[in-house]
N, C-alpha and C. Protein backbone atom coordinates (compact mmCIF):
# COMPACT_ATOMS: atom_id res chain seq x y z
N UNK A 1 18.98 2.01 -0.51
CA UNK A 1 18.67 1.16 -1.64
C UNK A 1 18.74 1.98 -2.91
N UNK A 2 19.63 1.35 -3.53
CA UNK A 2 19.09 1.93 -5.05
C UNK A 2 18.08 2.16 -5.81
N UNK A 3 18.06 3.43 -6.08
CA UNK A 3 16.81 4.02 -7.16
C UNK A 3 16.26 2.90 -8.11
N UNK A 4 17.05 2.20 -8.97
CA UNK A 4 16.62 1.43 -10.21
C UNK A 4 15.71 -0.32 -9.33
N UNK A 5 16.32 -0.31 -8.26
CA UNK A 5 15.39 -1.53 -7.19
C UNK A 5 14.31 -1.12 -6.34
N UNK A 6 14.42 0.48 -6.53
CA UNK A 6 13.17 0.55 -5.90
C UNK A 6 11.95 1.22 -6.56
N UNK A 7 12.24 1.10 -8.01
CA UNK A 7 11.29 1.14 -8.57
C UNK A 7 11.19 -0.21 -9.36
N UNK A 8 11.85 -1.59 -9.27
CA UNK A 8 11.71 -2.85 -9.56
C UNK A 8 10.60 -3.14 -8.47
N UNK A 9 10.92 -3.30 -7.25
CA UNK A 9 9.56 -3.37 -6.34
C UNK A 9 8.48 -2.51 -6.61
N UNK A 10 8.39 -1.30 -6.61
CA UNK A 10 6.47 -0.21 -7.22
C UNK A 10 6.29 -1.13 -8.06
N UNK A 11 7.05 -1.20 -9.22
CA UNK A 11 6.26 -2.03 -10.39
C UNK A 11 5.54 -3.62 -10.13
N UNK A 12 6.45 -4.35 -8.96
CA UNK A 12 5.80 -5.27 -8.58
C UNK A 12 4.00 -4.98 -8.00
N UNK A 13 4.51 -3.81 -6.92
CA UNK A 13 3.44 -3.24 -6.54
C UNK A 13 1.96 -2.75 -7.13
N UNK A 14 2.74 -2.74 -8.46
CA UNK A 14 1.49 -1.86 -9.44
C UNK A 14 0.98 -2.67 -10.05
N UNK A 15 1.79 -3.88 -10.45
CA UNK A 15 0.79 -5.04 -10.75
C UNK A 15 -0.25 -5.78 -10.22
N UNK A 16 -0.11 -5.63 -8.85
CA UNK A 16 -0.65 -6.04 -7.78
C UNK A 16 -1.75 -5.22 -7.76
N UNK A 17 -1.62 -3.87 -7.87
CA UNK A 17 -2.88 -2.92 -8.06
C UNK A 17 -3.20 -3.09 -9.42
N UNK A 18 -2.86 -3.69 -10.36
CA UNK A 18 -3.73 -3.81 -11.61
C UNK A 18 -4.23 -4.99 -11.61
N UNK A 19 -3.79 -6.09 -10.45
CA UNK A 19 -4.41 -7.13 -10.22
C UNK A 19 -5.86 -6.60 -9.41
N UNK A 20 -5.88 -6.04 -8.50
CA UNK A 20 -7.18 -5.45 -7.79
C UNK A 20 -8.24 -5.29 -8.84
N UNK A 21 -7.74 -4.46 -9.48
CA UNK A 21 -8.58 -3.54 -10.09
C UNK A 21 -9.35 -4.63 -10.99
N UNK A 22 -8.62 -5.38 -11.43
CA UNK A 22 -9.56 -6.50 -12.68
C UNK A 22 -10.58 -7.24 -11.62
N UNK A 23 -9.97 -7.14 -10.11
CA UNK A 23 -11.36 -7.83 -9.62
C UNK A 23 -12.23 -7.38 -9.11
N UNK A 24 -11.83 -5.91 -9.41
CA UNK A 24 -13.24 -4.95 -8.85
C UNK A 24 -13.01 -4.38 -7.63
N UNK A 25 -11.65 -4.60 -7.00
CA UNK A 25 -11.36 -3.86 -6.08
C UNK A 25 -10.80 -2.08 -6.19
N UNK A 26 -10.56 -1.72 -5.33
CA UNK A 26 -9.86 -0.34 -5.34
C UNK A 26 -8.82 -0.69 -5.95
N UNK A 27 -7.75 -0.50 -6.53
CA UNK A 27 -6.73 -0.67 -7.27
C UNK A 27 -5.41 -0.10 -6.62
N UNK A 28 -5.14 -1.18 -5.14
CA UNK A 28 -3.72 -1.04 -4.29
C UNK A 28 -3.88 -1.90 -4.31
N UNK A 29 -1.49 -1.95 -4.53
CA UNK A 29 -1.12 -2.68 -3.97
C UNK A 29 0.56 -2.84 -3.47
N UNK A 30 1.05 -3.86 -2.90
CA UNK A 30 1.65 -3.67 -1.74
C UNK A 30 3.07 -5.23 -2.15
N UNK A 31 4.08 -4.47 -1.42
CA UNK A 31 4.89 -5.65 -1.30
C UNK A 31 5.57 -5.55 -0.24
N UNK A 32 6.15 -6.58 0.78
CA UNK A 32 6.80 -5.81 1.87
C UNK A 32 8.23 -6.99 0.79
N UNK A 33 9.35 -6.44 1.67
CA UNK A 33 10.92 -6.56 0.90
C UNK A 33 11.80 -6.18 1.71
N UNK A 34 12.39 -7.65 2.30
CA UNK A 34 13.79 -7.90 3.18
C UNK A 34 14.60 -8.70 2.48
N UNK A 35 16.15 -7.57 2.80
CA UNK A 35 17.29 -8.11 2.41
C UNK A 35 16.84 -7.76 1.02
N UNK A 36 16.56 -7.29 0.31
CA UNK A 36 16.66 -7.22 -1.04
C UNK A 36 15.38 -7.75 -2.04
N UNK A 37 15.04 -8.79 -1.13
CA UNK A 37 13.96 -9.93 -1.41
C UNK A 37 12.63 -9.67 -1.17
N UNK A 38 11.65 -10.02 -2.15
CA UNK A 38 10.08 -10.07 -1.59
C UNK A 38 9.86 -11.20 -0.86
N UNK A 39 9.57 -10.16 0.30
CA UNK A 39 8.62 -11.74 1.22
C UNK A 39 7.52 -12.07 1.17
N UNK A 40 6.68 -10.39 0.60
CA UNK A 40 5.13 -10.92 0.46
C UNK A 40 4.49 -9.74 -0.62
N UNK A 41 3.62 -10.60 -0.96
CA UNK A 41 3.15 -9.01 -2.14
C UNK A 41 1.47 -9.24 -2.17
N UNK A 42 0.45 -8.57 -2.47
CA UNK A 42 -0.56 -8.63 -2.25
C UNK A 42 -1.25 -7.30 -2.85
N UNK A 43 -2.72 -7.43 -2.97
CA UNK A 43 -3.18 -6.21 -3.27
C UNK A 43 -5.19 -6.02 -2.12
N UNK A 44 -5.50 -4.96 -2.57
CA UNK A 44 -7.03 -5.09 -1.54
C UNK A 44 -7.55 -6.27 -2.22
N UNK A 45 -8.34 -6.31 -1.06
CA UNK A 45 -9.28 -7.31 -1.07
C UNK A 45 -10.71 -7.72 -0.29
N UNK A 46 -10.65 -5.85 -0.04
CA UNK A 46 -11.68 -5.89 0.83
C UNK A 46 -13.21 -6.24 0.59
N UNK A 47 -13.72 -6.35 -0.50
CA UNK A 47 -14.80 -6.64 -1.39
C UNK A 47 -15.18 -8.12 -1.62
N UNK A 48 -13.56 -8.71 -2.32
CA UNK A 48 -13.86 -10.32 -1.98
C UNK A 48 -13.91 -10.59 -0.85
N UNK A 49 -13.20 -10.41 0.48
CA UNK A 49 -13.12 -10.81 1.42
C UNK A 49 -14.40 -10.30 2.67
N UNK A 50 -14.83 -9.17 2.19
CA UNK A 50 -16.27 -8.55 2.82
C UNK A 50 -15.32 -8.10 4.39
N UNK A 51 -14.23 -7.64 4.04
CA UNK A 51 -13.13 -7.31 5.18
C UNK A 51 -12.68 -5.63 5.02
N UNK A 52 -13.31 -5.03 5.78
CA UNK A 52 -13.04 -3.67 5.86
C UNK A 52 -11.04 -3.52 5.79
N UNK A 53 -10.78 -4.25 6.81
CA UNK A 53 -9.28 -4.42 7.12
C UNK A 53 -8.08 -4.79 5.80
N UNK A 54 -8.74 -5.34 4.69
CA UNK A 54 -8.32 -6.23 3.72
C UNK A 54 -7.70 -5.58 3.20
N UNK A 55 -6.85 -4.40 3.47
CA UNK A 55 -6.38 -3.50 2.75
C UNK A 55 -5.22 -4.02 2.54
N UNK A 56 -4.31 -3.47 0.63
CA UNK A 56 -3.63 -4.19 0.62
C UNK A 56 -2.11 -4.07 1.60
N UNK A 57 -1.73 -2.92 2.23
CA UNK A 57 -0.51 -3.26 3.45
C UNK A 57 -1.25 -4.27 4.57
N UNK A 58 -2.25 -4.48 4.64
CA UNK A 58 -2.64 -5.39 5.52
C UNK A 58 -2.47 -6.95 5.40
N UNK A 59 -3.11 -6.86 4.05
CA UNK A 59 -2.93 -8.39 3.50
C UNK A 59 -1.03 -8.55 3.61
N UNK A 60 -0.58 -7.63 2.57
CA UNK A 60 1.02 -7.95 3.05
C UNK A 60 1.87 -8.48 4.34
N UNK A 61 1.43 -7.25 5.32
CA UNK A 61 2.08 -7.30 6.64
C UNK A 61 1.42 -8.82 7.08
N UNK A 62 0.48 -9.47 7.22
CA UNK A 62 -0.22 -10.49 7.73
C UNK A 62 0.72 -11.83 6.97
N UNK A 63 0.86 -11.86 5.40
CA UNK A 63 1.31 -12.48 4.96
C UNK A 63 2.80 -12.79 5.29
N UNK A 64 3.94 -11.62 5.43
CA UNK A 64 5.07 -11.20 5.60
C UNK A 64 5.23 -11.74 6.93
N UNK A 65 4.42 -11.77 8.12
CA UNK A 65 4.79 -11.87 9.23
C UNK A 65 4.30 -13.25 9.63
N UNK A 66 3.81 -13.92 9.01
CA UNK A 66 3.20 -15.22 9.12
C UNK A 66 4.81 -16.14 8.05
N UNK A 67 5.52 -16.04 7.04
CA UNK A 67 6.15 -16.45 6.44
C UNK A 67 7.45 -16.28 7.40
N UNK A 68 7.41 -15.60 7.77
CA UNK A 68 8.76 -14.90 9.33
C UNK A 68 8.16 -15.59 10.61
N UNK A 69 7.34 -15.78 10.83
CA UNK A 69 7.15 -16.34 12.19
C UNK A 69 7.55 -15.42 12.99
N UNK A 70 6.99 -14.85 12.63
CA UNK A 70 7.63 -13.33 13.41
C UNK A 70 6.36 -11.76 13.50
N UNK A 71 5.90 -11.54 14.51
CA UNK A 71 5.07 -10.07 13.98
C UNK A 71 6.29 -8.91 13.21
N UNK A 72 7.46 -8.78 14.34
CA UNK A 72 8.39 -8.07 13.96
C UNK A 72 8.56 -7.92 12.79
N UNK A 73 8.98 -7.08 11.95
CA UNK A 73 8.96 -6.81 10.51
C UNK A 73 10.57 -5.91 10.37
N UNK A 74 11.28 -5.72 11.62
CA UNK A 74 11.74 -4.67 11.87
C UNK A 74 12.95 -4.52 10.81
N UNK A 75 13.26 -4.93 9.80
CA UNK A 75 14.31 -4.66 8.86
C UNK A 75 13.69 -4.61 7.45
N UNK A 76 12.52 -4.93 7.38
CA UNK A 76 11.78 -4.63 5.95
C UNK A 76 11.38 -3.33 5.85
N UNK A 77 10.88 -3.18 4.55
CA UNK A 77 10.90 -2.06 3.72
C UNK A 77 9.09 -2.43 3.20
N UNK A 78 8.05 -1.66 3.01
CA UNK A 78 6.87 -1.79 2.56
C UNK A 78 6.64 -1.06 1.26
N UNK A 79 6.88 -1.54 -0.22
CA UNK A 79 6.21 -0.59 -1.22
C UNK A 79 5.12 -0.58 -1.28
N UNK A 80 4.23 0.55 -1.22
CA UNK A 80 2.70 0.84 -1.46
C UNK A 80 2.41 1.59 -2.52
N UNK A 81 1.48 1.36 -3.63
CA UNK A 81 1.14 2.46 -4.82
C UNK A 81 0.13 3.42 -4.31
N UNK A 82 -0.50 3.48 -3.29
CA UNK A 82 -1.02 4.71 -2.90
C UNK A 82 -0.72 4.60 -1.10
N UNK A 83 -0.64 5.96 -0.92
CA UNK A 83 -0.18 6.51 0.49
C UNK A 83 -1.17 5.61 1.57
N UNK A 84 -0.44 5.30 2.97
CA UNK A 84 -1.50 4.29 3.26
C UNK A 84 -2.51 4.92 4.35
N UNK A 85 -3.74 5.02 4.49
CA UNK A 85 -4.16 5.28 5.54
C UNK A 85 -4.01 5.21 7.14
N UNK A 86 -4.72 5.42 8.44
CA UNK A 86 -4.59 5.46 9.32
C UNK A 86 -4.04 4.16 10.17
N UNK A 87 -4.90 3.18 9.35
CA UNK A 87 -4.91 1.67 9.58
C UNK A 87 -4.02 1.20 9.24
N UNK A 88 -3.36 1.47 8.22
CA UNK A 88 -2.29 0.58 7.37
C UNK A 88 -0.76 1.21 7.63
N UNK A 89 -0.61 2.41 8.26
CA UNK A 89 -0.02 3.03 8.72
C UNK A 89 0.71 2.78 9.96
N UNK A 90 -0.92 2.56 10.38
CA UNK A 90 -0.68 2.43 12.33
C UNK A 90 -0.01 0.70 12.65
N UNK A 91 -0.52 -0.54 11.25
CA UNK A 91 -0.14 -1.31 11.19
C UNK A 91 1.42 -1.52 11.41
N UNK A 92 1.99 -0.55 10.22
CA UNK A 92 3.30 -0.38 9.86
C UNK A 92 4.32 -0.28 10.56
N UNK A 93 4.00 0.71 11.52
CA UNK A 93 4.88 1.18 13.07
C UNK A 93 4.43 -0.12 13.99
N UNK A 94 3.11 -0.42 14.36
CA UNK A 94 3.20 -1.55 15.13
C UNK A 94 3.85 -2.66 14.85
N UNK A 95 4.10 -3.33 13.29
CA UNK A 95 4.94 -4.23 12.88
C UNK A 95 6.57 -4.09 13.01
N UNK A 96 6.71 -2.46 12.96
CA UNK A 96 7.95 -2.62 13.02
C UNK A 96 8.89 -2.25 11.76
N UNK A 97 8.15 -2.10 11.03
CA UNK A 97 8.76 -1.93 9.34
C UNK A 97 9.32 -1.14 9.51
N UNK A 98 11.05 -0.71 8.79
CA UNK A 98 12.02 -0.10 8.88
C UNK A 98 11.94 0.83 7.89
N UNK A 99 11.03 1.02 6.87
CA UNK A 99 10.99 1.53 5.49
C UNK A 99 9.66 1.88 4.81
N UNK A 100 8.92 2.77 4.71
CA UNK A 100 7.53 2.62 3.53
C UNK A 100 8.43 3.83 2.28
N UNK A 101 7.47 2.91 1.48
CA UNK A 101 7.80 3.90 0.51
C UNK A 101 6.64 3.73 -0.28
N UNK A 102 6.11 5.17 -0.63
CA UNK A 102 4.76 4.70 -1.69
C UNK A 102 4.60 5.89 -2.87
N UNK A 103 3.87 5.86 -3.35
CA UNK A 103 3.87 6.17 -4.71
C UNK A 103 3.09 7.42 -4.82
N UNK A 104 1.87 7.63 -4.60
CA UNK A 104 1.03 8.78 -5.18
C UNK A 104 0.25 9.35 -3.50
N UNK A 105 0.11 10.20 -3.32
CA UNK A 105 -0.91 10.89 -2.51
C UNK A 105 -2.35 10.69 -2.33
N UNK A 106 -2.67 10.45 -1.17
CA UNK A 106 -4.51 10.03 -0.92
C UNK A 106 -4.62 10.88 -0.26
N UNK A 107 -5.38 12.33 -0.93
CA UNK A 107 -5.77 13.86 0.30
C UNK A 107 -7.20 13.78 0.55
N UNK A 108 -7.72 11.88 0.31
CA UNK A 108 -9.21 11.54 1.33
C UNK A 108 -8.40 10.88 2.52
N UNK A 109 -7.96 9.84 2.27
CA UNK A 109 -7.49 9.44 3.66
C UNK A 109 -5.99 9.08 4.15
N UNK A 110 -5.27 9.48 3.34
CA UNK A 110 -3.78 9.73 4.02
C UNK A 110 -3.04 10.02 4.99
N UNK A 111 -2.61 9.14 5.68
CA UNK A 111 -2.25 9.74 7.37
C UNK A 111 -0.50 9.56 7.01
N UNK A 112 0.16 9.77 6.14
CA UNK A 112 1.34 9.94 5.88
C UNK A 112 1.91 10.96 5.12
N UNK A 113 1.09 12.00 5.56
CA UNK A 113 1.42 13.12 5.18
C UNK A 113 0.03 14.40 5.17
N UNK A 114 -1.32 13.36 4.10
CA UNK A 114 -2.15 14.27 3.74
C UNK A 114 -3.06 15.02 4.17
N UNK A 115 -3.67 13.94 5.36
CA UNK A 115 -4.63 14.45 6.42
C UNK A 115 -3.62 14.66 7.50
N UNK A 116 -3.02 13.30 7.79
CA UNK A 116 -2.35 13.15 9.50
C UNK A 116 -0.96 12.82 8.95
N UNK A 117 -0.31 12.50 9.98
CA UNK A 117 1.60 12.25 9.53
C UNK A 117 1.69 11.67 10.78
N UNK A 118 0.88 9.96 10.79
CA UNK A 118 1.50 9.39 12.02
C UNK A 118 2.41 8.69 11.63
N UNK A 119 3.62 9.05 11.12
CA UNK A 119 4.96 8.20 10.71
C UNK A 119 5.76 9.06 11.61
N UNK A 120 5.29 10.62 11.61
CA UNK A 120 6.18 11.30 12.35
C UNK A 120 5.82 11.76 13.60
N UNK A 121 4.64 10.94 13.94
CA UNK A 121 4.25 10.58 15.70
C UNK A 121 5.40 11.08 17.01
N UNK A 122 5.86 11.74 17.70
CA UNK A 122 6.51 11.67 18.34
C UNK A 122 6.25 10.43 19.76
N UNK A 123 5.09 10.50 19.88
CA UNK A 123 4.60 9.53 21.13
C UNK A 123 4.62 8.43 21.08
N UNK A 124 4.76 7.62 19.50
CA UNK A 124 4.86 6.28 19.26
C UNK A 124 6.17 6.02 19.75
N UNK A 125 6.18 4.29 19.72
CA UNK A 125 7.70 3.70 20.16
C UNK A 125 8.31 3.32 18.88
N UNK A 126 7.87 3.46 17.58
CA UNK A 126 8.56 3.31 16.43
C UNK A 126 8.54 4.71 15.85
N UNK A 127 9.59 4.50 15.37
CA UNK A 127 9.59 5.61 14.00
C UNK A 127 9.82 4.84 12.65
N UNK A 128 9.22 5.06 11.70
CA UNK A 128 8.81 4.42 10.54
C UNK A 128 9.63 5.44 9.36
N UNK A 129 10.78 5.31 8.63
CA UNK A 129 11.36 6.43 7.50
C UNK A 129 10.71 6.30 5.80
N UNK A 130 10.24 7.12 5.42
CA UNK A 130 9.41 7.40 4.70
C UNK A 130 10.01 7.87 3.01
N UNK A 131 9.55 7.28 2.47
CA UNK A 131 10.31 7.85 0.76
C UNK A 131 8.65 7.90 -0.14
N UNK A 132 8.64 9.22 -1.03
CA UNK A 132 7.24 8.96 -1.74
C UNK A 132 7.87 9.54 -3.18
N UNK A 133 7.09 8.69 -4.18
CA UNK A 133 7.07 9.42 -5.62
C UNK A 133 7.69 8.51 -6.59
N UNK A 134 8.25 7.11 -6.11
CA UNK A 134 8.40 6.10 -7.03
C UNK A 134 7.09 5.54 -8.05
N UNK A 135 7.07 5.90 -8.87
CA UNK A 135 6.24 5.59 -9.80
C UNK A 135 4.53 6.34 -9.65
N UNK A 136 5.01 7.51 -9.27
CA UNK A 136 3.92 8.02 -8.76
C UNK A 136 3.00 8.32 -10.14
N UNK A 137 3.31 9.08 -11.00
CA UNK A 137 2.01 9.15 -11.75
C UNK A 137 1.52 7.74 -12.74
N UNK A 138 1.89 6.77 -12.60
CA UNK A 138 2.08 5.39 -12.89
C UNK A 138 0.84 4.90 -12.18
N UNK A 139 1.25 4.87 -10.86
CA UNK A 139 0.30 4.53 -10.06
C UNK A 139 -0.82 4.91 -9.78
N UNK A 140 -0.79 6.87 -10.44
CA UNK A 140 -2.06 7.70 -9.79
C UNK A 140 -2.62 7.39 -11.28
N UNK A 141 -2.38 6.88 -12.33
CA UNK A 141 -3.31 6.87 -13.10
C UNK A 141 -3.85 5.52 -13.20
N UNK A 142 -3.22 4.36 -12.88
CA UNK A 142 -4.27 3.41 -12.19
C UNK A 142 -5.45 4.01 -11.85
N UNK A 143 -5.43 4.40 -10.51
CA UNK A 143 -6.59 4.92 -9.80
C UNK A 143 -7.61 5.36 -10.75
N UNK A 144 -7.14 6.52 -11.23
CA UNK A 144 -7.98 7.24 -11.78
C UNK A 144 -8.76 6.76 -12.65
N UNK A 145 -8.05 5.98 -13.14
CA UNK A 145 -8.58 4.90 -14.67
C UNK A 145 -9.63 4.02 -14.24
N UNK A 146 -9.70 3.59 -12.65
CA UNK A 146 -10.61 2.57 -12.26
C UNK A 146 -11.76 3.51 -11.93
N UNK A 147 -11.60 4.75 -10.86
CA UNK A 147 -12.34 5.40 -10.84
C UNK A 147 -13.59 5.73 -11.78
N UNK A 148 -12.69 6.09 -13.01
CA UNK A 148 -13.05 6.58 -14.39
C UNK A 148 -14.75 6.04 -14.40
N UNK A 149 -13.98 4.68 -14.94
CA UNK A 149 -14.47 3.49 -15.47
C UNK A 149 -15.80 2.96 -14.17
N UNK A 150 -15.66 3.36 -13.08
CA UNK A 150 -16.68 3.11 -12.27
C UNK A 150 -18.22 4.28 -12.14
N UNK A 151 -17.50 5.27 -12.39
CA UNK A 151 -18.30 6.51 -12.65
C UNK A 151 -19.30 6.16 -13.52
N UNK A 152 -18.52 5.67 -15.03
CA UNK A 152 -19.37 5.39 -16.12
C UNK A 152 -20.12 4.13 -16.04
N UNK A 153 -19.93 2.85 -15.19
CA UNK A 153 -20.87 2.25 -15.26
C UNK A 153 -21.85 2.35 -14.43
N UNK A 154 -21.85 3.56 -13.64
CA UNK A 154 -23.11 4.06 -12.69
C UNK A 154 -23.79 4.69 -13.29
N UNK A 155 -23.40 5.41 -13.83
CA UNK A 155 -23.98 6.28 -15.16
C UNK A 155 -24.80 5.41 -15.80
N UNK A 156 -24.24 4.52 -16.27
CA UNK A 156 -24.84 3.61 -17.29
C UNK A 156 -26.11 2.34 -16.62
N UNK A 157 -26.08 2.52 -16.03
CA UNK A 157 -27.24 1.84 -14.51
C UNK A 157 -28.39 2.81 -14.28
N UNK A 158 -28.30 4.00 -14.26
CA UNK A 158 -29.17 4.94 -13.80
C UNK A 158 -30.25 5.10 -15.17
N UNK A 159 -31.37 4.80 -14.79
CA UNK A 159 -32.38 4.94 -15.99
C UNK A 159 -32.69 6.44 -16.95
């Protein structure tokens, strides 16, 4: 895929994480993209939803594979603005996704590289191909910005 479309999808992605973030979530988010096309885009939601799981490749893959009638995912591509954890990961290969690609580094819980690298599992029955750094400091300053901003209203709570 071309460079200039696959940073047309992050940016979808990052909206999606600037959608989170206005609702008080962690600030990911996610699109999965076959044939060229978004099939599903989403961001966390684990807070509204009181859903540990609600993460946003979760919400995607659920969405994506429900619009397919299909669990299989096996020719899509997943943009993520931050690296996905164990869960969202392990999702990824079980769905079948042909593609992640994500944006910035998580060295708390990253299993695609930072802590663990189950993309490059040998024992799994998928192999999952991996691209990182589309819109990466784009995305890592999202984060940081929500972070920021959460720090200070704890601060600002504490008598």
């Amino acid at each position: 895929m071309e460079k200039a479309q696959e940073i047309r999808f992050m940016e979808l992605a990052l909206r999606e994480a600037e959608m989170a973030a206005q609702a008080g979530e962690v600030p990911v988010g996610a699109v999965v993209v076959l044939d060229g096309k978004v099939i599903a885009r989403g961001h966390n939601r684990t807070e509204r939803d009181g859903d540990p799981t609600a993460h946003a490749e979760m919400v995607v893959i659920r969405k994506a594979s429900k619009k397919m009638g299909n669990w299989r995912l096996s020719a899509a591509e997943l943009y993520v603005t931050l690296e996905p954890c164990t869960m969202c990961i392990g999702a990824a290969v079980l769905a079948r996704i042909d593609r992640l690609i994500f944006a910035c580094k998580d060295p708390k819980s990253g299993a695609v590289g930072s802590l663990y690298d189950i993309s490059k599992e040998s024992r799994l029955n998928h192999k999952i191909k991996v691209s990182q750094g589309i819109l990466e400091e784009e995305c890592s300053q999202v984060l940081k910005l929500f972070f920021k901003q959460l720090r200070t209203s704890a601060r600002k709570k504490v008598p």
